[in-house]
N, C-alpha and C. Protein backbone atom coordinates (compact mmCIF):
# COMPACT_ATOMS: atom_id res chain seq x y z
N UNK A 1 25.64 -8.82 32.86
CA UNK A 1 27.07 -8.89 32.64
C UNK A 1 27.33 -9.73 31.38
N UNK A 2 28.17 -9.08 30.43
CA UNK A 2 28.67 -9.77 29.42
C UNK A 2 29.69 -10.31 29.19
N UNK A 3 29.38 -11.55 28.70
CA UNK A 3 31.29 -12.47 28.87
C UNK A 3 31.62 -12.96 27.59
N UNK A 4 32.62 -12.49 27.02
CA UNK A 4 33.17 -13.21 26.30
C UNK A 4 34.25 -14.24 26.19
N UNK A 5 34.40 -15.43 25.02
CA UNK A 5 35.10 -16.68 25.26
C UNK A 5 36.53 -15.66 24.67
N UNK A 6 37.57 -16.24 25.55
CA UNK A 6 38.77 -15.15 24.74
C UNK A 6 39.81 -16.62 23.69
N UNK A 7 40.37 -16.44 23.15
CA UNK A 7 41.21 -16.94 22.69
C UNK A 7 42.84 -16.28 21.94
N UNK A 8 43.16 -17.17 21.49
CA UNK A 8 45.01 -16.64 21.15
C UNK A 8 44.81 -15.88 19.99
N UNK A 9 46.10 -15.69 19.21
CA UNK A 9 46.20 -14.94 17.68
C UNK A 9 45.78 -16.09 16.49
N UNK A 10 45.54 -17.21 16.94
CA UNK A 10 45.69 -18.28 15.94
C UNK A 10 44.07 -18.55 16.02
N UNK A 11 43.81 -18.20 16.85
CA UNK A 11 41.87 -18.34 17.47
C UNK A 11 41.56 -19.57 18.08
N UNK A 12 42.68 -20.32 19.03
CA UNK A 12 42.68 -21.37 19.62
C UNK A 12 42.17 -20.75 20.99
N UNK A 13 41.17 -21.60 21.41
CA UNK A 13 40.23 -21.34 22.35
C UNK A 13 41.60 -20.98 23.74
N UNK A 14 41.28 -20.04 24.52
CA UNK A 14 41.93 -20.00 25.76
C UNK A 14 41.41 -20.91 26.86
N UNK A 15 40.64 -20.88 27.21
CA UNK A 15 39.53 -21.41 28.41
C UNK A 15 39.63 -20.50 29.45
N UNK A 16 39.27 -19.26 28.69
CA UNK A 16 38.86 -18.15 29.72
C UNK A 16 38.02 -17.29 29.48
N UNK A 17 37.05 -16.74 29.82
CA UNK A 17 36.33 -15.43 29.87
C UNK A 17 36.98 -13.93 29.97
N UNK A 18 36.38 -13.02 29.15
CA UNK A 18 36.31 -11.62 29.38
C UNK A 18 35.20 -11.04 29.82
N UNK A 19 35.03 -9.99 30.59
CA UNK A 19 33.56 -9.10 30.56
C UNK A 19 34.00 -8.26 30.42
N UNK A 20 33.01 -7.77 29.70
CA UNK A 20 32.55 -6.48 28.49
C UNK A 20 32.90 -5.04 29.89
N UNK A 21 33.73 -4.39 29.01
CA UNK A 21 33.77 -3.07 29.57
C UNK A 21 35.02 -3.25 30.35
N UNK A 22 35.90 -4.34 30.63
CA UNK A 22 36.79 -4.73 31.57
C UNK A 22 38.20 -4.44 30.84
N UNK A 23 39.46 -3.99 30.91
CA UNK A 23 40.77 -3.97 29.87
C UNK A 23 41.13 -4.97 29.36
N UNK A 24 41.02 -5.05 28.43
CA UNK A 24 41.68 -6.06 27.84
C UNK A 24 43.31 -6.42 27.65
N UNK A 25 43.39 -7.75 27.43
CA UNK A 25 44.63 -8.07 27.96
C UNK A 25 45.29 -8.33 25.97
N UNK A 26 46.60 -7.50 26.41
CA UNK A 26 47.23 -7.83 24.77
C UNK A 26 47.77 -9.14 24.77
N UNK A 27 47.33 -9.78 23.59
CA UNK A 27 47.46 -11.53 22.61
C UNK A 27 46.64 -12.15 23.16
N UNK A 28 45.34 -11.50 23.87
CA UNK A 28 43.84 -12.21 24.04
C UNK A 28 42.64 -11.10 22.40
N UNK A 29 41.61 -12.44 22.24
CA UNK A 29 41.24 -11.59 21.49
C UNK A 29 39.70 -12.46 21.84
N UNK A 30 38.72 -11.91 21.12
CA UNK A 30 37.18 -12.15 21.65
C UNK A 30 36.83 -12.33 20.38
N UNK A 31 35.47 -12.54 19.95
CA UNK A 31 35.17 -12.39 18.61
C UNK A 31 33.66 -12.04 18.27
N UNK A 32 34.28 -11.16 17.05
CA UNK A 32 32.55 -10.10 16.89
C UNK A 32 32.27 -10.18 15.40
N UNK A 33 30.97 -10.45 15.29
CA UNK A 33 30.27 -10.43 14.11
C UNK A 33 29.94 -9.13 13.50
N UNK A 34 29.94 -9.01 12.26
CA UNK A 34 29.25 -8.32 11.13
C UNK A 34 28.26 -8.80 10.22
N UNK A 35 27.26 -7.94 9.87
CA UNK A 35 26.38 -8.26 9.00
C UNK A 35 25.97 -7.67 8.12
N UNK A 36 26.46 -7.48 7.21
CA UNK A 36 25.93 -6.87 6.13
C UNK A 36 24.69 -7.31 5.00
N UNK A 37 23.71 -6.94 5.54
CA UNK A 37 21.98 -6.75 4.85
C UNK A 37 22.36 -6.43 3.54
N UNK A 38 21.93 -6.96 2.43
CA UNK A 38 21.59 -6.28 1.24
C UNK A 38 20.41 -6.78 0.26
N UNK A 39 19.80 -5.80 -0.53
CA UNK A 39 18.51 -5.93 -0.68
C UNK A 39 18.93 -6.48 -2.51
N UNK A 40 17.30 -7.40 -2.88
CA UNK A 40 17.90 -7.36 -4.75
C UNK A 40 18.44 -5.56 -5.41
N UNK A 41 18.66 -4.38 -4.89
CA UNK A 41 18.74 -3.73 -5.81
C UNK A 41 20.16 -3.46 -5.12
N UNK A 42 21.36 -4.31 -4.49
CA UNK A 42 22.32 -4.34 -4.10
C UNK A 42 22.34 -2.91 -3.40
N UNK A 43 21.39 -2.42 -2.46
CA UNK A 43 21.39 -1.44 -1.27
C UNK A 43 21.71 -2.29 0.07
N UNK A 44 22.47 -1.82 0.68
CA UNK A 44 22.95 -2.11 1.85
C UNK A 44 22.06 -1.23 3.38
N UNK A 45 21.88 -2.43 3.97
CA UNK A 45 20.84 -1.83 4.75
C UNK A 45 21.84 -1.69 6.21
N UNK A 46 22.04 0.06 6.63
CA UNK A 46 22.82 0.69 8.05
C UNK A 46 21.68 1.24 8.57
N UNK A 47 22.07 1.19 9.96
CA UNK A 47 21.46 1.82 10.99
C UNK A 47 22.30 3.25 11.76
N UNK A 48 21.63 3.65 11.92
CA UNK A 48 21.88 4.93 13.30
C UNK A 48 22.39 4.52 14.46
N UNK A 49 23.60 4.87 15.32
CA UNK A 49 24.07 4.29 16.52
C UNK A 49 23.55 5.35 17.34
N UNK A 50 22.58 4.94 18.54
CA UNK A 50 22.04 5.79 19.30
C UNK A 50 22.60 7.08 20.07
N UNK A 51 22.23 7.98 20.08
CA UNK A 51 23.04 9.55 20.46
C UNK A 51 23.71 9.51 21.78
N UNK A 52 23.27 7.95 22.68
CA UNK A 52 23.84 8.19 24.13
C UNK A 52 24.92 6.78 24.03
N UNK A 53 25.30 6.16 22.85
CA UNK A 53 26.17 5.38 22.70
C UNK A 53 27.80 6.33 22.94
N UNK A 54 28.89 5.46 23.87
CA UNK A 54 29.57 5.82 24.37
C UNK A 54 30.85 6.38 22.96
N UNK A 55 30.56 5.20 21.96
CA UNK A 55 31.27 5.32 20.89
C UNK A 55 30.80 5.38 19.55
N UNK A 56 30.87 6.60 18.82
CA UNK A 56 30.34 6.78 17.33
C UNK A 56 29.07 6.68 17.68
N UNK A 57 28.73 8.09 18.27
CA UNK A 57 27.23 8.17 18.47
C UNK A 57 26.66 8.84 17.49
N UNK A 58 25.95 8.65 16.89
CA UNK A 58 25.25 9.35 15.49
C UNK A 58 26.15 9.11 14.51
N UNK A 59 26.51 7.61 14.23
CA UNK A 59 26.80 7.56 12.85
C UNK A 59 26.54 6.01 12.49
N UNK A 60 26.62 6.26 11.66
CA UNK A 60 26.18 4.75 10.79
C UNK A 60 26.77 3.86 10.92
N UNK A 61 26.27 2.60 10.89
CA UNK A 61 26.91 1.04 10.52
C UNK A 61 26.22 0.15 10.52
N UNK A 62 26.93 -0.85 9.91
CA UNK A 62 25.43 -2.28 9.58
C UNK A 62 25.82 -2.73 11.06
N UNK A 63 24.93 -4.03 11.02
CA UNK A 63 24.52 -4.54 12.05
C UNK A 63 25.46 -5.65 12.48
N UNK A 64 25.82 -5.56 13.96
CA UNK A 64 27.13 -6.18 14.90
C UNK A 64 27.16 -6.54 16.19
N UNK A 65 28.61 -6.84 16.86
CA UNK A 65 28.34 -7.22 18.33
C UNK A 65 29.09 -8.22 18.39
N UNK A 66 29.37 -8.66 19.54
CA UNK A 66 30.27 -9.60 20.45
C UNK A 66 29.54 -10.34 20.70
N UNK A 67 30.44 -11.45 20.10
CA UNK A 67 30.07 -13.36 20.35
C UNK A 67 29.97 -13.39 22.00
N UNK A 68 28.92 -13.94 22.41
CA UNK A 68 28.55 -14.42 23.81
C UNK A 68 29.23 -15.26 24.05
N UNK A 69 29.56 -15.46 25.68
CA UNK A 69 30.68 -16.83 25.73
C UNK A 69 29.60 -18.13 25.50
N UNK A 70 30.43 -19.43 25.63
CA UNK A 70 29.50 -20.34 24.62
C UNK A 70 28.74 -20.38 23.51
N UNK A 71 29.17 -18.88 22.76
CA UNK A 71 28.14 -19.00 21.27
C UNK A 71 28.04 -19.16 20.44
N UNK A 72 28.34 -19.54 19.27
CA UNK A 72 29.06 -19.37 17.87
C UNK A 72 28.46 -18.43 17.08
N UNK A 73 29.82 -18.19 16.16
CA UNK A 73 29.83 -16.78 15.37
C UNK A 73 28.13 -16.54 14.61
N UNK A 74 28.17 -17.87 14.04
CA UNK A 74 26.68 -17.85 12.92
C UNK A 74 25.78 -17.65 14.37
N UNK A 75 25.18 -18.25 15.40
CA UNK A 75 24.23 -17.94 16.33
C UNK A 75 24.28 -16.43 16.39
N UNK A 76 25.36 -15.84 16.90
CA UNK A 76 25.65 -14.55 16.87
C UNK A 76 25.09 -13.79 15.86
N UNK A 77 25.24 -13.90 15.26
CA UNK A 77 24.81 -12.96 13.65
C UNK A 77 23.52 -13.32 13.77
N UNK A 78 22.79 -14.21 14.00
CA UNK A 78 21.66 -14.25 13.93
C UNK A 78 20.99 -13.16 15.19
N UNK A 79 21.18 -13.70 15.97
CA UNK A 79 21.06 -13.20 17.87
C UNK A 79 21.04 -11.45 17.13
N UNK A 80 22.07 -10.86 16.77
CA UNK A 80 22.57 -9.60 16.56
C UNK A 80 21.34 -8.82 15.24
N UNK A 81 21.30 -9.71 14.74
CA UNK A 81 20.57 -8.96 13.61
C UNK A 81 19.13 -9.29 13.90
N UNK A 82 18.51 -10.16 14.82
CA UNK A 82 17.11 -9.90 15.47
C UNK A 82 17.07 -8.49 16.43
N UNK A 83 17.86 -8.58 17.46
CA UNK A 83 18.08 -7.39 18.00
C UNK A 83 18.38 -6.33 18.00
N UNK A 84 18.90 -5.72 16.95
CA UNK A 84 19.33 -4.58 16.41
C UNK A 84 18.62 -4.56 15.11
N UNK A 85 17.63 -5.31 14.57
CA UNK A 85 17.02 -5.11 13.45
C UNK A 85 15.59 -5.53 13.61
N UNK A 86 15.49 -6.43 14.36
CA UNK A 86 14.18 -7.20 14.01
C UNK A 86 13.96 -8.37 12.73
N UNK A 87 15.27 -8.18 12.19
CA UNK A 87 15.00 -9.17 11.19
C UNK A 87 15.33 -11.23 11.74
N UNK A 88 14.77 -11.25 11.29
CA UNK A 88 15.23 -13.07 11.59
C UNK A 88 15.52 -14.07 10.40
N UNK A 89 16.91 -14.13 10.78
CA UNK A 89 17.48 -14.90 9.35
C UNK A 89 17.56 -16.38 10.52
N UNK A 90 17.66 -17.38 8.91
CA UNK A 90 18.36 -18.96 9.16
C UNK A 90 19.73 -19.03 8.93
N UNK A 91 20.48 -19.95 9.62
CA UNK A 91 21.67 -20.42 9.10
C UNK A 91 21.80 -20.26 7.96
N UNK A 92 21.38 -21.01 6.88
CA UNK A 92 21.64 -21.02 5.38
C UNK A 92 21.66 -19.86 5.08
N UNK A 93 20.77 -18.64 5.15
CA UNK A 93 20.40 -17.61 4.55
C UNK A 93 22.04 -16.34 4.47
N UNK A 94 22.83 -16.70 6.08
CA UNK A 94 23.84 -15.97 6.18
C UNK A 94 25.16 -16.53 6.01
N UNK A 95 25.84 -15.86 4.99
CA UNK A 95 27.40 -16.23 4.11
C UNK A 95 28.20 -15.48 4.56
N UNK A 96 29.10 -16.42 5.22
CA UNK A 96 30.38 -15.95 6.11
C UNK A 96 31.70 -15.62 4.92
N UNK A 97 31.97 -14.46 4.70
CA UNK A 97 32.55 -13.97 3.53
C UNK A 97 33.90 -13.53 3.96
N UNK A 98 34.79 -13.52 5.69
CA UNK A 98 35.84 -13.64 5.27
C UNK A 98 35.95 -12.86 6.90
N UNK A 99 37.05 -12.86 7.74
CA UNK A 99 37.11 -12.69 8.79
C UNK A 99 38.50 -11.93 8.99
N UNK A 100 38.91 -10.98 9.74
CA UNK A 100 39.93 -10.36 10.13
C UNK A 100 40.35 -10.24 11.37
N UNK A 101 41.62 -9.92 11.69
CA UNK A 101 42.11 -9.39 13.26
C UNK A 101 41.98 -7.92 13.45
N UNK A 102 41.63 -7.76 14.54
CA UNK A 102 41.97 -6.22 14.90
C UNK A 102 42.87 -6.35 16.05
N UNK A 103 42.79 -5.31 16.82
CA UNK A 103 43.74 -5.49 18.34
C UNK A 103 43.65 -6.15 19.31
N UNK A 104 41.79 -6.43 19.31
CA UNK A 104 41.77 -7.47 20.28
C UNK A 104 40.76 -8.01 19.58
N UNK A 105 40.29 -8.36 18.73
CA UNK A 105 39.49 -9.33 18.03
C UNK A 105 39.35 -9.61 16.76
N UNK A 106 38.95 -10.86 16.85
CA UNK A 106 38.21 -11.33 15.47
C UNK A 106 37.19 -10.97 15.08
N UNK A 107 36.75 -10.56 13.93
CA UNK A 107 36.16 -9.88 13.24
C UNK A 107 35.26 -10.72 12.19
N UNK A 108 34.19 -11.45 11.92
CA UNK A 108 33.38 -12.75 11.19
C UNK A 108 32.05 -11.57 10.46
N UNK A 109 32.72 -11.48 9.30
CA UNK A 109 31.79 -10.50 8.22
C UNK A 109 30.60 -12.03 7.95
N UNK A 110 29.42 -11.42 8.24
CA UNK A 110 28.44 -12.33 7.02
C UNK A 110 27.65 -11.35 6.50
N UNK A 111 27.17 -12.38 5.22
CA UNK A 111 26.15 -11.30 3.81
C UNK A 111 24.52 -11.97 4.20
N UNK A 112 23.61 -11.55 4.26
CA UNK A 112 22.37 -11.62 4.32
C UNK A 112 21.96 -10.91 2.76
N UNK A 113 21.27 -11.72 2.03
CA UNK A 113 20.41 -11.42 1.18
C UNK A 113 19.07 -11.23 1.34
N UNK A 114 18.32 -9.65 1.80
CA UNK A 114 16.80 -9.92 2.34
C UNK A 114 15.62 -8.55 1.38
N UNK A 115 14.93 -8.74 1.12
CA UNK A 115 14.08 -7.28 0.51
C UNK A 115 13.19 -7.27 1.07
N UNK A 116 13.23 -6.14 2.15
CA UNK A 116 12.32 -5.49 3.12
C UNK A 116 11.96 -3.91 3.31
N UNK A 117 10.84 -3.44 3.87
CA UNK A 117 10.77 -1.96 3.59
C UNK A 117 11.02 -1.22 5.07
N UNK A 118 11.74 -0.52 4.87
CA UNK A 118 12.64 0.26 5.94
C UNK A 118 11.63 0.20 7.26
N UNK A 119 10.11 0.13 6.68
CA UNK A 119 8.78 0.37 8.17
C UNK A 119 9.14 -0.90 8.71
N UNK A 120 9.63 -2.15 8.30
CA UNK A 120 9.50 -3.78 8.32
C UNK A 120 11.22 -3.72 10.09
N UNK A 121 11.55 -2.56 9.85
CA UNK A 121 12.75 -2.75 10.40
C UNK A 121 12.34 -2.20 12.05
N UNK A 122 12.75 -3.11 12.97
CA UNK A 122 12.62 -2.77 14.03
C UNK A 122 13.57 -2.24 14.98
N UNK A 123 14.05 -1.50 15.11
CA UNK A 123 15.05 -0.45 15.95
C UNK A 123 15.09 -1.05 17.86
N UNK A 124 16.42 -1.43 18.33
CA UNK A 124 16.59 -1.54 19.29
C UNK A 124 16.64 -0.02 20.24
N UNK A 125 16.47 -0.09 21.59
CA UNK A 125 16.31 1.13 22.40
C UNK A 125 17.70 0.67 23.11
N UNK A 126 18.49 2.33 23.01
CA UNK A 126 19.57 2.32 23.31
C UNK A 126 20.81 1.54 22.44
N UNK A 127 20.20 1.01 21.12
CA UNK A 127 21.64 1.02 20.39
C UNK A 127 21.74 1.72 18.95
N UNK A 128 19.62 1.19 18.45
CA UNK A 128 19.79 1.96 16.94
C UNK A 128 18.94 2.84 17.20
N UNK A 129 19.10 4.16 16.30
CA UNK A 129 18.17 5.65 16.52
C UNK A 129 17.40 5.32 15.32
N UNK A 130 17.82 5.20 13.67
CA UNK A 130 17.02 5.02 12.70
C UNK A 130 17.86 3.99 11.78
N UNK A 131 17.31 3.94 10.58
CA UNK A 131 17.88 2.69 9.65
C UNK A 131 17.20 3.56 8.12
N UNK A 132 18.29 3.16 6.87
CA UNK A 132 18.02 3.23 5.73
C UNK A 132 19.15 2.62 4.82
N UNK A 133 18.40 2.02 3.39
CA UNK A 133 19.00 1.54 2.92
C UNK A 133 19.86 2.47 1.72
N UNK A 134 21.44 1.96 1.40
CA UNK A 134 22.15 3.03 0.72
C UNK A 134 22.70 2.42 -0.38
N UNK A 135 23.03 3.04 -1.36
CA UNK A 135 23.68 2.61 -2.45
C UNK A 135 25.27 2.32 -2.11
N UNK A 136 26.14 1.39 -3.08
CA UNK A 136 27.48 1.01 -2.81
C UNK A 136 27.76 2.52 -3.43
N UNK A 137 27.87 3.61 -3.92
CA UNK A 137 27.87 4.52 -4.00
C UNK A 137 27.94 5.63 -2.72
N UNK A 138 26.46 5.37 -2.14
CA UNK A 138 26.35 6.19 -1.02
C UNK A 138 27.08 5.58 0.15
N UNK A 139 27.48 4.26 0.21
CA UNK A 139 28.31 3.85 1.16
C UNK A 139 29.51 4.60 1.49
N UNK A 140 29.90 4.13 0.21
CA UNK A 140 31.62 5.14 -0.32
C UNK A 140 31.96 6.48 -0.05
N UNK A 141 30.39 7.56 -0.15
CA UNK A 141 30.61 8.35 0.44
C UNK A 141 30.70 8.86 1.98
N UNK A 142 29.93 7.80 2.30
CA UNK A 142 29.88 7.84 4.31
C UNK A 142 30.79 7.34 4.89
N UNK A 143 31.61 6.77 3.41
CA UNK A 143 32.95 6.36 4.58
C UNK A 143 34.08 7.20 4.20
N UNK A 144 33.86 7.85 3.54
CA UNK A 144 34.76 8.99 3.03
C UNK A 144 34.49 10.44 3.84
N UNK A 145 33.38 10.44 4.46
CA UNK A 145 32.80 11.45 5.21
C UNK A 145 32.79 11.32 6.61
N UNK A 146 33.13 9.79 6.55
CA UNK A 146 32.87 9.93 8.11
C UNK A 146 31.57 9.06 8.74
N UNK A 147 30.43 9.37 8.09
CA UNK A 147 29.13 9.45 8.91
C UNK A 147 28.78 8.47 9.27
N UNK A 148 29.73 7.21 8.05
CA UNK A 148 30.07 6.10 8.82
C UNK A 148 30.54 5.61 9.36
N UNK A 149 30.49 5.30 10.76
CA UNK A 149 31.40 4.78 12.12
C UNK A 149 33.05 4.49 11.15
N UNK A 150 33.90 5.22 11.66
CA UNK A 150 35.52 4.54 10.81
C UNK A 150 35.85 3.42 11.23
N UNK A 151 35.50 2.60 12.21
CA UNK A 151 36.25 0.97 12.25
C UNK A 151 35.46 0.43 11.16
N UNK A 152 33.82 0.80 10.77
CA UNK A 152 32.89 -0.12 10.05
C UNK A 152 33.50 0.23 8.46
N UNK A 153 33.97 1.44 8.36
CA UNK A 153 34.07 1.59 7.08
C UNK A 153 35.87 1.44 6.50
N UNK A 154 36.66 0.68 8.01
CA UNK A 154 37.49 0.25 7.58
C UNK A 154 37.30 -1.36 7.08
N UNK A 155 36.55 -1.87 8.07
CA UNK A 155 36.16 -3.10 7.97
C UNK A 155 35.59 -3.59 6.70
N UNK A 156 34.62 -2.37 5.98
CA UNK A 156 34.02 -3.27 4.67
C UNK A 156 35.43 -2.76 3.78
N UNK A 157 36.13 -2.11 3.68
CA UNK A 157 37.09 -2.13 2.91
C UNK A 157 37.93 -2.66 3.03
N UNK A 158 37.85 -3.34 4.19
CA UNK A 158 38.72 -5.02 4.32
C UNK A 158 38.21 -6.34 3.59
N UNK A 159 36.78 -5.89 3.30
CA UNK A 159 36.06 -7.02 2.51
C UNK A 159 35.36 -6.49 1.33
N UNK A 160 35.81 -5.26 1.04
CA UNK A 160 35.11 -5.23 -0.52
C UNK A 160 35.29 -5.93 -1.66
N UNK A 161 36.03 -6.39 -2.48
CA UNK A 161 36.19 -6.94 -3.01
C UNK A 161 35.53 -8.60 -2.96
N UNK A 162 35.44 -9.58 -1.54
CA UNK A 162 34.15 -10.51 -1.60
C UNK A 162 32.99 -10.19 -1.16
N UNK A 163 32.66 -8.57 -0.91
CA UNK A 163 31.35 -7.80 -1.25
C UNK A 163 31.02 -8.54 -1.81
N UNK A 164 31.48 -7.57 -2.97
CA UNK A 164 31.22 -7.40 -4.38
C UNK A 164 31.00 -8.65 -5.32
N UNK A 165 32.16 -9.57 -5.10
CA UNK A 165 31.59 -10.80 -5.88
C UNK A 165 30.52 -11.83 -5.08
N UNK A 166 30.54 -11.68 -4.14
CA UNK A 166 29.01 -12.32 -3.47
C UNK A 166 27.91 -11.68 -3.93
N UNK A 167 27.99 -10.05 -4.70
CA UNK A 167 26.81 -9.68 -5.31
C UNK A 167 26.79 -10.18 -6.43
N UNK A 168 27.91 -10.37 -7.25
CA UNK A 168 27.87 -11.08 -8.63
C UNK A 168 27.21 -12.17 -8.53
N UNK A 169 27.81 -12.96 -7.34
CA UNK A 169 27.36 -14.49 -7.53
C UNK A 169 25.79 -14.51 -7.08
N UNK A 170 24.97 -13.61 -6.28
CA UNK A 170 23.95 -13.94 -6.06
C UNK A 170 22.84 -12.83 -6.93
């Protein structure tokens, strides 16, 4: 069973729990990480959402998930991107680049800077089917197509722009 810590619109802690799969209640919100992988040749590394996933099954998105109750966002991102990737980042390594609301949550984008070869990537059972890395080019087109999950490819176009200069700057 999964619980999340809920809090208000302002992100002041409630002192209550949600579990996962349960209705959610409107002006409660939970909070879920993003991670966006990118390699030195500024390719962005998505995965495959498994074919028996309930939502956006066979389509793309980087790597995510719901803050555990008691967890924090950075643990999370870490937690999330071992498990759905196999990769293992440090604190330092992941840059929290800018956070949004949706309907019922907060939304905590971080940037991982890592260069690894697609064999290096380890696929969870039952969430990722495959993984490859894409150009900001080929992004643009999967979210123009679709093939990328549409909340994910609303979401980086909620943050393109400190993408982009987090690639400048690094």
């Amino acid at each position: 069973m999964e619980l999340w810590d809920l809090y208000d619109i302002n992100r002041n802690p409630l002192g209550r729990t949600h579990q996962r799969g349960t209705p959610s209640v409107r002006g409660e919100y939970h909070v879920v990480v993003s991670i966006w992988t990118v390699d030195s040749q500024n390719r962005v590394l998505l995965t495959l959402r498994d074919p028996a996933k309930e939502s956006f099954p066979n389509h793309w998105e980087n790597t995510g998930g719901s803050v555990l109750s008691g967890e924090s966002s950075l643990s999370a991102a870490i937690r999330e991107l071992e498990e759905e990737t196999g990769i293992v980042a440090c604190e330092d390594e992941l840059v929290l680049v800018g956070s949004e609301i949706t309907r019922d949550s907060f939304v905590d984008h971080y940037l991982l800077r890592r260069d690894l070869p697609l064999g290096a990537v380890r696929l969870q059972s039952g969430e990722t089917a495959d993984a490859k890395w894409v150009t900001l080019d080929e992004l643009d087109t999967m979210i123009a197509d679709l093939s990328l999950a549409k909340p994910i490819g609303d979401q980086f176009n909620g943050i393109r722009e400190r993408f982009l200069l987090f690639l400048k700057e690094k």
